[in-house]
C-alpha atoms as a PDB file:
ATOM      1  CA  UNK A   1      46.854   1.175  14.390  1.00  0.00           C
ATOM      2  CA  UNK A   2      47.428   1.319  10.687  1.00  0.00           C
ATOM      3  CA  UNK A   3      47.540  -2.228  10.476  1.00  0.00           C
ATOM      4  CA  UNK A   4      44.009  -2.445  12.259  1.00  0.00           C
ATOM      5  CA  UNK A   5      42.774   0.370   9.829  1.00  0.00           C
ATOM      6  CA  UNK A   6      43.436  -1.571   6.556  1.00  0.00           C
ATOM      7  CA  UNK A   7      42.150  -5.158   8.102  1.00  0.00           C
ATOM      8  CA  UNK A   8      38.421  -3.476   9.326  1.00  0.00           C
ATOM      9  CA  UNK A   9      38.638  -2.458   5.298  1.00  0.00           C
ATOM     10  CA  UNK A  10      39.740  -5.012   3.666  1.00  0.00           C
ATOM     11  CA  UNK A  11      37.026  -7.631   5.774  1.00  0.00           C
ATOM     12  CA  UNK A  12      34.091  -4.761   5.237  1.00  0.00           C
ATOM     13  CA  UNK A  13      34.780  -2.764   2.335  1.00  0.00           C
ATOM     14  CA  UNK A  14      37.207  -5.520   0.180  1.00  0.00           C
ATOM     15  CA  UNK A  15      36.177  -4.575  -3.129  1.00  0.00           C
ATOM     16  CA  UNK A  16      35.989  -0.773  -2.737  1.00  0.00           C
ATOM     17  CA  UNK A  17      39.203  -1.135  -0.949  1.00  0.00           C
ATOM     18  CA  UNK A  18      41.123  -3.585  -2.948  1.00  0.00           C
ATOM     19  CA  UNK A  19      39.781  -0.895  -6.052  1.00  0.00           C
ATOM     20  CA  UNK A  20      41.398   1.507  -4.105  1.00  0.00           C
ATOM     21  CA  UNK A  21      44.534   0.063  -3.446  1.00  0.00           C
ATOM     22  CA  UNK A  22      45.277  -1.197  -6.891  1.00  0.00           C
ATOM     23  CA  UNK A  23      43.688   2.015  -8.573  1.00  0.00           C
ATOM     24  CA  UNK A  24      41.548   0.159 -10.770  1.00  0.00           C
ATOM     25  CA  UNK A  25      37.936  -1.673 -10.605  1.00  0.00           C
ATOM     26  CA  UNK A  26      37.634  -5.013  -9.346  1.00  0.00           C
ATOM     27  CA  UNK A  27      34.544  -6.666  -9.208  1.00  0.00           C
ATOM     28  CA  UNK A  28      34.931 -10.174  -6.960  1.00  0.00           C
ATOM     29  CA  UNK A  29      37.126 -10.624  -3.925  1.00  0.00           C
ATOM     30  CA  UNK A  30      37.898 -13.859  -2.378  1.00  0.00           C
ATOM     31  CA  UNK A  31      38.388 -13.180   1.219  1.00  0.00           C
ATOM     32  CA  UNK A  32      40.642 -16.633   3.063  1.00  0.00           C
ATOM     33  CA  UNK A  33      40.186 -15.002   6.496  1.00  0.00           C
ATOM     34  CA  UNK A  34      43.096 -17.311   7.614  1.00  0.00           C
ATOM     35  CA  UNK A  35      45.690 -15.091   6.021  1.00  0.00           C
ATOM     36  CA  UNK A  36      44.169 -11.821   7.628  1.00  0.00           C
ATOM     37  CA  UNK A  37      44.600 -13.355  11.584  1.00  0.00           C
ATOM     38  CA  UNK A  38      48.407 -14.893   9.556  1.00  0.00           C
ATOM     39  CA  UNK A  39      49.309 -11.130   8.779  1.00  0.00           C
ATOM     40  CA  UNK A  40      48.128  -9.298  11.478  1.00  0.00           C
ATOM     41  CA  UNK A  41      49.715 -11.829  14.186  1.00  0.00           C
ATOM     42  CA  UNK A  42      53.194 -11.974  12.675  1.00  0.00           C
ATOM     43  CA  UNK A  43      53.371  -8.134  12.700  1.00  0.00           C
ATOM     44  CA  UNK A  44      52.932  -8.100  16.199  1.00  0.00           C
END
């Protein structure tokens, strides 16, 4: 469930959340969807 949490944020909300994560402001995120479906498979 967590996993599923932080992957609807990170495709939706990726700069607020990638700001939130690292605790500082960043302004463009490249998104390579691949890696998302890579992650979320292998911790299946």
């Amino acid at each position: 469930m967590y996993d599923n949490i932080c992957r609807f944020l990170a495709e939706h909300f990726s700069s607020d959340f990638a700001s939130w994560v690292m605790g500082e402001s960043i302004e463009e995120i490249h998104q390579i969807q691949q890696q998302l479906n890579e992650l979320t498979q292998n911790q299946a």
